[in-house]
N, C-alpha and C. Protein backbone atom coordinates (compact mmCIF):
# COMPACT_ATOMS: atom_id res chain seq x y z
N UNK A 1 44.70 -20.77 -19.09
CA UNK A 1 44.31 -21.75 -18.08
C UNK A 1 43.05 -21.25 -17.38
N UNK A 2 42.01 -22.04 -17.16
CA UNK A 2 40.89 -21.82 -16.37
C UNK A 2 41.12 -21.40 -15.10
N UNK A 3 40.38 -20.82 -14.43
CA UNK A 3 40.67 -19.92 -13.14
C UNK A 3 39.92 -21.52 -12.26
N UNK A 4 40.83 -21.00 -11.10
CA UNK A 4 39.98 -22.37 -10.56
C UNK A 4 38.74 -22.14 -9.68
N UNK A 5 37.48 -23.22 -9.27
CA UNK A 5 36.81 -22.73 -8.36
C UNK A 5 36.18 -24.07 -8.22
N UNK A 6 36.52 -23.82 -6.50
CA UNK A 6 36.40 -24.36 -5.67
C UNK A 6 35.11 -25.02 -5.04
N UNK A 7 34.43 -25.91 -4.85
CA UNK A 7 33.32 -26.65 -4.70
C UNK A 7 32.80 -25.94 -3.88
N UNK A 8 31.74 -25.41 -3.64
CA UNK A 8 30.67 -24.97 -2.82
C UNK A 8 30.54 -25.65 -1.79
N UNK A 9 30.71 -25.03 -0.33
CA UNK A 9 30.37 -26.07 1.19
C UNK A 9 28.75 -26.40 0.71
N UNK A 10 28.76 -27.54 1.26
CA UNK A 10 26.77 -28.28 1.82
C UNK A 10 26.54 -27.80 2.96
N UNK A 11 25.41 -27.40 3.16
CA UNK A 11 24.93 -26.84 4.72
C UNK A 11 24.35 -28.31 4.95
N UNK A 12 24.34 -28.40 6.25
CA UNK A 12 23.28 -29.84 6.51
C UNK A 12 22.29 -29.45 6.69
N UNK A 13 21.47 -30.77 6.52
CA UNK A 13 20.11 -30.81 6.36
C UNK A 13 19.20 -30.82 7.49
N UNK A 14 20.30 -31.53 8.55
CA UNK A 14 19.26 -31.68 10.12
C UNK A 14 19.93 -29.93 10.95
N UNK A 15 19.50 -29.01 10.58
CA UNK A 15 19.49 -27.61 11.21
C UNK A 15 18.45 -26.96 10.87
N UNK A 16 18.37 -25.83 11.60
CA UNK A 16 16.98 -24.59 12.00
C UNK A 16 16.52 -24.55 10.83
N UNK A 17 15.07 -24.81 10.69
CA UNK A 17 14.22 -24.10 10.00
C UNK A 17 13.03 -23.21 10.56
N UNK A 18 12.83 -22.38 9.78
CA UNK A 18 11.74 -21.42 10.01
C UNK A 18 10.49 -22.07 8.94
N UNK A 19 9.23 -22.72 9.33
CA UNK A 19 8.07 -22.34 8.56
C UNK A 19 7.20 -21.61 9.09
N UNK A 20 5.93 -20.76 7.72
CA UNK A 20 6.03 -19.75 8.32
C UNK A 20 4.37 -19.97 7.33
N UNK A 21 3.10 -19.07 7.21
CA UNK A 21 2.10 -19.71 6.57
C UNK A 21 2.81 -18.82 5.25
N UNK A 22 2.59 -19.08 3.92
CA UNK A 22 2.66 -18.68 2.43
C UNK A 22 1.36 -17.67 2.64
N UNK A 23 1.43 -16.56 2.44
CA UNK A 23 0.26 -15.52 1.76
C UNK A 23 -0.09 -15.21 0.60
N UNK A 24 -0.86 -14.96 0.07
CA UNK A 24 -1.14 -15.45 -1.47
C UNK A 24 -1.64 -13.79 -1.81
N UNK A 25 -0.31 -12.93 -2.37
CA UNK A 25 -0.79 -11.57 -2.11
C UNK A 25 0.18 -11.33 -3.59
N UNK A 26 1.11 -10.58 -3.57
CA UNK A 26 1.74 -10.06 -4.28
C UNK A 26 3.31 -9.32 -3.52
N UNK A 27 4.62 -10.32 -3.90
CA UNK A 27 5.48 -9.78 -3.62
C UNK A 27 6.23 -8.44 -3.53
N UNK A 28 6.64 -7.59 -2.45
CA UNK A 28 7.01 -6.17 -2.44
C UNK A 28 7.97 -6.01 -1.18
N UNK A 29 8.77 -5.03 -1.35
CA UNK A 29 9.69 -4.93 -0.70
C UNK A 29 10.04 -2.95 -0.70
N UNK A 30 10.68 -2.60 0.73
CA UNK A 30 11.21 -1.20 0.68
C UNK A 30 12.33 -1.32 1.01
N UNK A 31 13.56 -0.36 0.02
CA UNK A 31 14.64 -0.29 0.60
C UNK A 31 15.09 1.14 1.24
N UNK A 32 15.41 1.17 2.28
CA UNK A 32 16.06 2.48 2.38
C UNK A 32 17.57 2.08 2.83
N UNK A 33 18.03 3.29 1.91
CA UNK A 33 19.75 3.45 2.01
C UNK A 33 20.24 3.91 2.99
N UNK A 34 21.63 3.84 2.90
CA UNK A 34 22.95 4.65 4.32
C UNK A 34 22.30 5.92 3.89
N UNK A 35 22.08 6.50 2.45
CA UNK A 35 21.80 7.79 1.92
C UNK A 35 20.59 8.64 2.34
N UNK A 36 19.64 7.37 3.10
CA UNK A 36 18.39 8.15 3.20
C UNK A 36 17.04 8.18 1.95
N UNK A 37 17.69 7.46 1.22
CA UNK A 37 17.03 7.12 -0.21
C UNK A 37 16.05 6.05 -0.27
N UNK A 38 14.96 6.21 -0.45
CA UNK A 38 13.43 5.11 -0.09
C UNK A 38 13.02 4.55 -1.43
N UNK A 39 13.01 3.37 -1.65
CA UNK A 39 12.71 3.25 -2.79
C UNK A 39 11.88 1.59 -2.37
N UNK A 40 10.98 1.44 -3.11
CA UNK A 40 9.81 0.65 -3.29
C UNK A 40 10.04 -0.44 -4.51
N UNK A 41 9.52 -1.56 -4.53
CA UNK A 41 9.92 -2.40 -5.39
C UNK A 41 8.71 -3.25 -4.73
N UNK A 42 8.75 -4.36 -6.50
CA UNK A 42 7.76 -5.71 -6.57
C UNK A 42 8.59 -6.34 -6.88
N UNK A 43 8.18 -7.78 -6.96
CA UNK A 43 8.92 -8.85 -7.21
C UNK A 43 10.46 -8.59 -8.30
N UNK A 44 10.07 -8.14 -9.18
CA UNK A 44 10.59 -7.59 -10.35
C UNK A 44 11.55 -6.24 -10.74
N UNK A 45 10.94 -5.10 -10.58
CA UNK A 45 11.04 -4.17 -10.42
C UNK A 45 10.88 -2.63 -9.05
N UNK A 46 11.40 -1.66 -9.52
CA UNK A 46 11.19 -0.69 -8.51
C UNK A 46 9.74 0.03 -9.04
N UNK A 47 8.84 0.49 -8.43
CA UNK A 47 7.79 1.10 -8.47
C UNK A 47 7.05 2.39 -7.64
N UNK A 48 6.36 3.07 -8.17
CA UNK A 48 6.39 4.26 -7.84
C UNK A 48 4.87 4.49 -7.88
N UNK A 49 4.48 5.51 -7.08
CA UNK A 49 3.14 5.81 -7.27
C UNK A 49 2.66 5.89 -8.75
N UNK A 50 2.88 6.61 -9.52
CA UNK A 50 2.38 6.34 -10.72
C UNK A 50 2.56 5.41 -11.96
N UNK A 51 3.45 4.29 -11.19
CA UNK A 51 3.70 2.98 -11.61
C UNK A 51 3.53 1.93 -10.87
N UNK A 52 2.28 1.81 -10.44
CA UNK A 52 2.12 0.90 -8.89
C UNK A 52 1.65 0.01 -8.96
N UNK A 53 1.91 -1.21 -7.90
CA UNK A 53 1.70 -2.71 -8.07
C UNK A 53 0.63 -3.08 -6.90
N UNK A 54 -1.09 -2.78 -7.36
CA UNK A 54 -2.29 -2.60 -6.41
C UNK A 54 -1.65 -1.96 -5.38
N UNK A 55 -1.29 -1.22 -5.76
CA UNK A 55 -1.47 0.38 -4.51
C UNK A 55 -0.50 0.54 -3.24
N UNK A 56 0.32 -0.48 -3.48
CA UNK A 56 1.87 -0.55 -2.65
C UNK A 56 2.66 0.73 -2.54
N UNK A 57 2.92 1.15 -4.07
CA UNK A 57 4.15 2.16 -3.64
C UNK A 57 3.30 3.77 -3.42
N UNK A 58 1.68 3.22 -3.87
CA UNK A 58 1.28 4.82 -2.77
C UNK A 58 1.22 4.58 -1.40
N UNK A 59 0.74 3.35 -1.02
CA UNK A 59 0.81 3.31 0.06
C UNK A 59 1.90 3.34 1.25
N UNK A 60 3.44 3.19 0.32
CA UNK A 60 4.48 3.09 1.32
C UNK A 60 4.51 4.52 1.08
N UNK A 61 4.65 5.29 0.21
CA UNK A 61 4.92 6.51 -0.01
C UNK A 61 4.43 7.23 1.20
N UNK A 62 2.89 6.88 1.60
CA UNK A 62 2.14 7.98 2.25
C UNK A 62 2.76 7.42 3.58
N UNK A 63 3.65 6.65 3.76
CA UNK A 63 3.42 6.34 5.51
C UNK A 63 5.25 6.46 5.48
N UNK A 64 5.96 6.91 4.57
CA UNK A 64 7.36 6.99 4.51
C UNK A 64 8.29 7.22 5.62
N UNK A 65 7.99 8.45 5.99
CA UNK A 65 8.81 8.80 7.16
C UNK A 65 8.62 7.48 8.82
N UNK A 66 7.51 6.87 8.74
CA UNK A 66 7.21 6.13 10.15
C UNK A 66 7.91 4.60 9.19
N UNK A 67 7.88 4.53 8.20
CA UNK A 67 8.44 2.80 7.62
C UNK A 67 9.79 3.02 7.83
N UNK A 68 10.52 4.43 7.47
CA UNK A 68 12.16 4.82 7.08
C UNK A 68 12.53 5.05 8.73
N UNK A 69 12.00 5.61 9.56
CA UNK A 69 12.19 5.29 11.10
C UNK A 69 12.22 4.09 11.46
N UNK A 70 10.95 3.00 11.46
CA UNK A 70 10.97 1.46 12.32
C UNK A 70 11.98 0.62 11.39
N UNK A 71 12.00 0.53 10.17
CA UNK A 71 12.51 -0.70 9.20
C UNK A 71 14.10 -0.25 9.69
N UNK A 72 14.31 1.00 9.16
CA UNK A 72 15.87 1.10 9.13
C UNK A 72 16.44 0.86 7.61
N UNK A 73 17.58 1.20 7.88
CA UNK A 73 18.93 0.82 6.41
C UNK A 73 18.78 -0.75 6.41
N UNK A 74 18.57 -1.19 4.88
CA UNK A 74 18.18 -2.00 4.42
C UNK A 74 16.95 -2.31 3.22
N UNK A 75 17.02 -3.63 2.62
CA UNK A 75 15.84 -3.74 2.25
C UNK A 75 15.06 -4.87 2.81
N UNK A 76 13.74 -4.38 2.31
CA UNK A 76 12.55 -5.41 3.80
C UNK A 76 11.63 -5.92 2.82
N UNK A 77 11.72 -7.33 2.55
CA UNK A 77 10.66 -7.91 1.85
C UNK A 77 9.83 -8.36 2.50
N UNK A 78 8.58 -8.23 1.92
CA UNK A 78 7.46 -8.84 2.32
C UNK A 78 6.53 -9.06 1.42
N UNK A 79 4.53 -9.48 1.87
CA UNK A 79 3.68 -9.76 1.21
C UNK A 79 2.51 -8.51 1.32
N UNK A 80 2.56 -8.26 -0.22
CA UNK A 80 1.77 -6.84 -0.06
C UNK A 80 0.35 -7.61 -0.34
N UNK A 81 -0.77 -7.94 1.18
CA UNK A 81 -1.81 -8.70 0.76
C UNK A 81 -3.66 -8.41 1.13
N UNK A 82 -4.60 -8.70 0.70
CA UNK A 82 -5.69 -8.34 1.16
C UNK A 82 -6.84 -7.82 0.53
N UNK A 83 -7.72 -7.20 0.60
CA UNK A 83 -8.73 -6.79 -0.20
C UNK A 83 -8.15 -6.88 -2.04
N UNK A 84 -8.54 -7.46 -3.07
CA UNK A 84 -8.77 -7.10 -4.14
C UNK A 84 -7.31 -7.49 -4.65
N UNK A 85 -6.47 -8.56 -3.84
CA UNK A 85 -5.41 -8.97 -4.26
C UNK A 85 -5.49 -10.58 -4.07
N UNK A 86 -5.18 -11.27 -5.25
CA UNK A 86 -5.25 -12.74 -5.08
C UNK A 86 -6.38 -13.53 -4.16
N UNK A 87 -6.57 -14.38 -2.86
CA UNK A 87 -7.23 -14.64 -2.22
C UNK A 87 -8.33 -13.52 -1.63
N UNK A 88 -7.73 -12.52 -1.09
CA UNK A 88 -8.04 -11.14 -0.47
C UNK A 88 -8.30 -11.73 1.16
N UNK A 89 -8.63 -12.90 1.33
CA UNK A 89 -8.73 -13.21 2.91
C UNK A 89 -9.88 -12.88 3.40
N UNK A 90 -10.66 -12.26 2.86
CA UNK A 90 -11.81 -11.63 3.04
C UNK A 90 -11.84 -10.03 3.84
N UNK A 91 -10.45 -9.77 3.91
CA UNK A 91 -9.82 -8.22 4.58
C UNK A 91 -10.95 -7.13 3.81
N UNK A 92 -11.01 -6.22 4.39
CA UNK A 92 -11.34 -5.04 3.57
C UNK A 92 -10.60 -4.17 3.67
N UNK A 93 -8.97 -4.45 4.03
CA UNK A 93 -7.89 -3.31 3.65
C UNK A 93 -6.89 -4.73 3.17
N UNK A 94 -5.97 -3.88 2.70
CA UNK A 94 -4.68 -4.37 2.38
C UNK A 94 -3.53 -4.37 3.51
N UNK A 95 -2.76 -5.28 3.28
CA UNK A 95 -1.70 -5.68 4.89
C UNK A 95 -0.18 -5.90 4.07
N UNK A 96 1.00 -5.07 4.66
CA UNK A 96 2.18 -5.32 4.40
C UNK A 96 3.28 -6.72 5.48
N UNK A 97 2.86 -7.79 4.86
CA UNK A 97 3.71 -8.27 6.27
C UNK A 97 5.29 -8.82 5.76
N UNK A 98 5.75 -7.99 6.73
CA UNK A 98 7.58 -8.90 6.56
C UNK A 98 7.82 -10.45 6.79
N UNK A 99 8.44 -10.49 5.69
CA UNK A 99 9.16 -12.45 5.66
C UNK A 99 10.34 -12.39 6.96
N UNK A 100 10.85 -11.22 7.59
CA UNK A 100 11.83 -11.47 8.19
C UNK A 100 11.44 -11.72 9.94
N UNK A 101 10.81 -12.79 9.92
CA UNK A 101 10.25 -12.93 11.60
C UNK A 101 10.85 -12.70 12.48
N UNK A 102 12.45 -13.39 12.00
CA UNK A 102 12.90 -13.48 13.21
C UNK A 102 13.94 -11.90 13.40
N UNK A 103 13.14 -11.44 13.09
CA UNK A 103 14.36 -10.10 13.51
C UNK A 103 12.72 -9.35 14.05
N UNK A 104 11.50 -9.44 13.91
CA UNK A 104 10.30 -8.24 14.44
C UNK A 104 9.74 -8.76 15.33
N UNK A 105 9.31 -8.26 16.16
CA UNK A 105 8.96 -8.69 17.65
C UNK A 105 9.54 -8.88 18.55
N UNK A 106 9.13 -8.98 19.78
CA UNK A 106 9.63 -9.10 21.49
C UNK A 106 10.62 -7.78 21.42
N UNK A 107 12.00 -8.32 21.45
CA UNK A 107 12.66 -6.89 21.69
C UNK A 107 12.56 -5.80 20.71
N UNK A 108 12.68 -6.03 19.73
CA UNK A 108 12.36 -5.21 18.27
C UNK A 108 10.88 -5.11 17.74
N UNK A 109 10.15 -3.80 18.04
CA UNK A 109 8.62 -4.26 17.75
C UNK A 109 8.55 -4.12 16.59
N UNK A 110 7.62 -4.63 15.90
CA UNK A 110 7.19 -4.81 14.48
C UNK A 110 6.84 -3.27 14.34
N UNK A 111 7.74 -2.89 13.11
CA UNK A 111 7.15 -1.55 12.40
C UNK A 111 5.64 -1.14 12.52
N UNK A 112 5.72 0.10 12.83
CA UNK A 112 4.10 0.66 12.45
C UNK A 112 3.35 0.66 11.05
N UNK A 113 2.69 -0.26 11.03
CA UNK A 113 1.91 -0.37 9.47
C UNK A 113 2.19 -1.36 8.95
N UNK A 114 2.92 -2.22 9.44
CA UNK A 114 3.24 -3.46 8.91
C UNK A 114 2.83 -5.07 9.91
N UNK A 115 2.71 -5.94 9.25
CA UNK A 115 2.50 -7.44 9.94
C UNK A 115 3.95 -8.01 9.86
N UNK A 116 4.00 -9.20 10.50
CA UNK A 116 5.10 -10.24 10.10
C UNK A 116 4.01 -11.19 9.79
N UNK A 117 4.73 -12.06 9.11
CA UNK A 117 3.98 -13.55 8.27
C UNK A 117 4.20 -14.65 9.40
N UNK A 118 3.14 -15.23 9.97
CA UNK A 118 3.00 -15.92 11.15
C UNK A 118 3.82 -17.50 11.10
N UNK A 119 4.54 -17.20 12.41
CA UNK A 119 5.61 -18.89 12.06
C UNK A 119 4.60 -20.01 12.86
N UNK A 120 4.48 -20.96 12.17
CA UNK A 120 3.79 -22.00 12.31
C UNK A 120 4.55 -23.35 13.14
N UNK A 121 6.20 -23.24 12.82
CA UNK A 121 7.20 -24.20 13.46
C UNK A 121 8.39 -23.22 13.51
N UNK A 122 9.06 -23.40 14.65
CA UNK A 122 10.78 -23.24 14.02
C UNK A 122 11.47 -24.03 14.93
N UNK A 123 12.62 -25.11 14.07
CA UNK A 123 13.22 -26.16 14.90
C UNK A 123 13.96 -26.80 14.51
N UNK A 124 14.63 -28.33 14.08
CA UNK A 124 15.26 -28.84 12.92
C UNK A 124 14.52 -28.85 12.17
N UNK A 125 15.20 -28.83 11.00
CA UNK A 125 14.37 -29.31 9.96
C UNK A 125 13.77 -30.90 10.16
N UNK A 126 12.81 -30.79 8.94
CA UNK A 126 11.84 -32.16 9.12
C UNK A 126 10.63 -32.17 8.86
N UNK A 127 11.12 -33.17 7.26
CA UNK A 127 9.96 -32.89 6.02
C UNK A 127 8.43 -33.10 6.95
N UNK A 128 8.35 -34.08 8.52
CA UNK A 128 7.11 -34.20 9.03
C UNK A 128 6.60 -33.17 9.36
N UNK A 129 7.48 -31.76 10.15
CA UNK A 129 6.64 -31.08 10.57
C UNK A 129 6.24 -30.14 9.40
N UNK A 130 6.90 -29.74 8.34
CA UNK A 130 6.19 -29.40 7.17
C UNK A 130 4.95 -30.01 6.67
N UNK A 131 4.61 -31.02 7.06
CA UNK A 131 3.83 -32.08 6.58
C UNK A 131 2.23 -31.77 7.81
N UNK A 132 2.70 -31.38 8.36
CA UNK A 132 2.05 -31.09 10.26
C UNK A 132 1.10 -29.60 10.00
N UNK A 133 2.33 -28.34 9.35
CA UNK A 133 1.96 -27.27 9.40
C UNK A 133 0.79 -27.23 7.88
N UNK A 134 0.98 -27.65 6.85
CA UNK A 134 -0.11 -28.02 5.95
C UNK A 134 -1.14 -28.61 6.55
N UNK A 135 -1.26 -29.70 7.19
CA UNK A 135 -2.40 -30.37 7.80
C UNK A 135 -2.91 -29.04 8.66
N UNK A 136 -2.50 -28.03 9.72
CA UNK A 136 -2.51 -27.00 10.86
C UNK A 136 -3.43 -26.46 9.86
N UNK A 137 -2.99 -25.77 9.08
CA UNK A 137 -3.50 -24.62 7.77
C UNK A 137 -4.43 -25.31 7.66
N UNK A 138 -4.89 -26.15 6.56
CA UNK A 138 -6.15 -26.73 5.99
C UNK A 138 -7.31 -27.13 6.82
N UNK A 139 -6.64 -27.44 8.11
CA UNK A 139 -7.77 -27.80 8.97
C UNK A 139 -8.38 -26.24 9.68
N UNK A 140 -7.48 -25.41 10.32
CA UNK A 140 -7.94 -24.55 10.85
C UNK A 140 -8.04 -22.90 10.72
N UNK A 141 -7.47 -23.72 9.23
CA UNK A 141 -7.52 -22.40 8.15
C UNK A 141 -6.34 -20.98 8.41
N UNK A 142 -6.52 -19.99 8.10
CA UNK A 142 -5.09 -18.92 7.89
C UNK A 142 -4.89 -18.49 9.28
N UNK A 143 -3.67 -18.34 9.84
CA UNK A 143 -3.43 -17.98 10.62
C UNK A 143 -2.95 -15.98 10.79
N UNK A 144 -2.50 -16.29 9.34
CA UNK A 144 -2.54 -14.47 8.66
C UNK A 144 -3.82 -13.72 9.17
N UNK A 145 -4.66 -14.44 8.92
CA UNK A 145 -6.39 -14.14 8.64
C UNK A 145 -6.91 -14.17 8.92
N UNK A 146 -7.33 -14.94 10.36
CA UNK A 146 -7.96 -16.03 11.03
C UNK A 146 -9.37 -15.87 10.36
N UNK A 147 -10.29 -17.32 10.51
CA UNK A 147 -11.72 -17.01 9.84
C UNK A 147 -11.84 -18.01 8.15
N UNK A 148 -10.45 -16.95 7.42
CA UNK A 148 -10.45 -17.45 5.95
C UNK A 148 -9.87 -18.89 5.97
N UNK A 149 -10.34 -19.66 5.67
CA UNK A 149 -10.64 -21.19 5.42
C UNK A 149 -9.64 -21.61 4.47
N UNK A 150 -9.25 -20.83 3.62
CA UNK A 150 -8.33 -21.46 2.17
C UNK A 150 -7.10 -20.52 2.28
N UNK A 151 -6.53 -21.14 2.97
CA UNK A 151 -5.07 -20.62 3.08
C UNK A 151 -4.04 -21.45 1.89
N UNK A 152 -3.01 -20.51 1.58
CA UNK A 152 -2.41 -20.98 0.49
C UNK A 152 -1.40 -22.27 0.70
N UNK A 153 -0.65 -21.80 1.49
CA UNK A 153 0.38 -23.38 2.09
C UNK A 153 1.69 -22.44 2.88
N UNK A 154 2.53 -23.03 2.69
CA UNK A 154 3.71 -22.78 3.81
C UNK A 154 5.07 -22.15 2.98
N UNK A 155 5.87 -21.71 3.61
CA UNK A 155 7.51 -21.06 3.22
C UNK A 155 8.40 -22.05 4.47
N UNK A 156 8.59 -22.71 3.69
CA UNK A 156 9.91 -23.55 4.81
C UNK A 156 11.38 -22.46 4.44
N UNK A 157 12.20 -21.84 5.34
CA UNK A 157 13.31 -21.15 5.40
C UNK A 157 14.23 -22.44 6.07
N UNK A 158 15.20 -22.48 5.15
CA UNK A 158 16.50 -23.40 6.34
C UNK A 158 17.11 -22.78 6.17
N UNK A 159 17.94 -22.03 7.42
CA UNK A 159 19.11 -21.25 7.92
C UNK A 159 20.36 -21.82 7.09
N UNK A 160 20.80 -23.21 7.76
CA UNK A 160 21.80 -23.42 7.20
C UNK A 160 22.59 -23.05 5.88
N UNK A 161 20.85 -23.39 4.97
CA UNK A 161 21.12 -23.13 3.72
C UNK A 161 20.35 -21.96 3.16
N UNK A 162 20.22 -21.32 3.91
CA UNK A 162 19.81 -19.65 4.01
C UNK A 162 19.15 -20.17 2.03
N UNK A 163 18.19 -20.95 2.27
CA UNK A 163 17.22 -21.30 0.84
C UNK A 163 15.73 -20.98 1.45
N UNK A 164 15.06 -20.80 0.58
CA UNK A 164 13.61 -20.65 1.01
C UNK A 164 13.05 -21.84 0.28
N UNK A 165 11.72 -22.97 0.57
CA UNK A 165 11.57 -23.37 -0.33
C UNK A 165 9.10 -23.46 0.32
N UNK A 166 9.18 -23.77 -1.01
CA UNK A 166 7.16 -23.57 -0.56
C UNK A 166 6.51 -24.73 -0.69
N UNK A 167 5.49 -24.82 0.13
CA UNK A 167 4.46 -26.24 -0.57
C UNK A 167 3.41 -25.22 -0.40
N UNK A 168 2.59 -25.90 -1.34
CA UNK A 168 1.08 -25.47 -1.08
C UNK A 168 0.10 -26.21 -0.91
N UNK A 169 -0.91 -26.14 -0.61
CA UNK A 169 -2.22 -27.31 0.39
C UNK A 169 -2.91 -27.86 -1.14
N UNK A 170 -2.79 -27.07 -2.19
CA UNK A 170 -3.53 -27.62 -3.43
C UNK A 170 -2.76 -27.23 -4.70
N UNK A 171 -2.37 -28.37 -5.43
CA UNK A 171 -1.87 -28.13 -6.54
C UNK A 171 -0.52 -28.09 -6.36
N UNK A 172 0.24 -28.70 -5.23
CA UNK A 172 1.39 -28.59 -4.81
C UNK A 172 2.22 -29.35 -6.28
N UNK A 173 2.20 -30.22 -6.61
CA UNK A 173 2.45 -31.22 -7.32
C UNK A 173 3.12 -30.66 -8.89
N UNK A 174 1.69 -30.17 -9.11
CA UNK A 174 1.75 -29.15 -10.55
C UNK A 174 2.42 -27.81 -10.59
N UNK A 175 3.45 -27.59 -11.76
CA UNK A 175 4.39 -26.65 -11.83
C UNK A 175 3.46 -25.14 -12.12
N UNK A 176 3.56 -24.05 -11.51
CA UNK A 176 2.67 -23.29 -11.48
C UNK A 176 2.41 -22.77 -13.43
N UNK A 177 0.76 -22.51 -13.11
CA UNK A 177 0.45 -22.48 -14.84
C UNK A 177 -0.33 -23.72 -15.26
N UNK A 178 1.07 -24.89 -15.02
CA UNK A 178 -0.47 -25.94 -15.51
C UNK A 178 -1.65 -26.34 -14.81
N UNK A 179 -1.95 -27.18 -15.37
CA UNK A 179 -3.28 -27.93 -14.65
C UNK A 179 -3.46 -29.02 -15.19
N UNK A 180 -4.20 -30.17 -14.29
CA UNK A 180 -4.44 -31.64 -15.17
C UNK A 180 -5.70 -31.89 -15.83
């Protein structure tokens, strides 16, 4: 007999979202353990200085002990972005910023060496103000960046449904890869 399983709850749709601007960098993340154990990762995989994804895991390496102090037990994703990566923003360094906003800042300061990814709305959801924060971006360009003009588009987060989902200001339409 089949084991049974049980329908998945729906989160609703009218609760908190976080949007936040999309950075157009290269996904990376650090975990450190209960153990004390630091380990570095890209989208994909774990990485290491002499397996490195534009210069992430030397760079967490060299600043280890001050990331394994502020971050804490856990792992911390973010956008490893800037000079000589995707857009580059026109930076002449590279910038680590955390997806997790709402836990860095005011009482909890943002790690040393790191950004958070700038929230543009947070409120019910509501495909308009997604619609609001694209128009924000394109008109007055990155808020990551300020200056750089071609910002990529947005990360809508809904709590409820603890989903992430993206638009982007160009080419939203088209499944990434193609083109018309």
């Amino acid at each position: 007999m089949n084991e049974f399983r049980p329908f998945a709850k729906i989160p609703r749709l009218n609760r908190e979202c976080i949007i936040t601007e999309k950075i157009d960098g290269t996904n990376a993340c650090i975990c450190i353990t209960e153990t004390g154990a630091f380990l570095v990762g890209s989208r994909n995989r774990w990485i290491r200085p002499d397996d490195d994804n534009y210069g992430f895991a030397a760079w967490a390496y060299e600043r280890r002990e001050d990331l394994t102090a502020d971050l804490g037990v856990g792992t911390h994703f973010g956008e490893w972005w800037g000079r000589g990566i995707q857009r580059s923003y026109g930076l002449k360094e590279r910038r680590f910023s955390l997806f997790n906003n709402s836990r860095w800042g005011g009482d909890n300061p943002i790690p040393r060496h790191c950004h958070v990814v700038p929230v543009l709305f947070k409120g019910n959801f509501c495909t308009e103000e997604a619609r609001a924060a694209l128009r924000i971006l394109k008109g007055l360009g990155s808020w990551a960046a300020p200056g750089h003009m071609t910002p990529e588009g947005i990360i809508i987060y809904h709590t409820a449904a603890n989903s992430y989902f993206k638009a982007t200001i160009l080419k939203d339409d088209e499944r990434k890869g193609e083109s018309k």
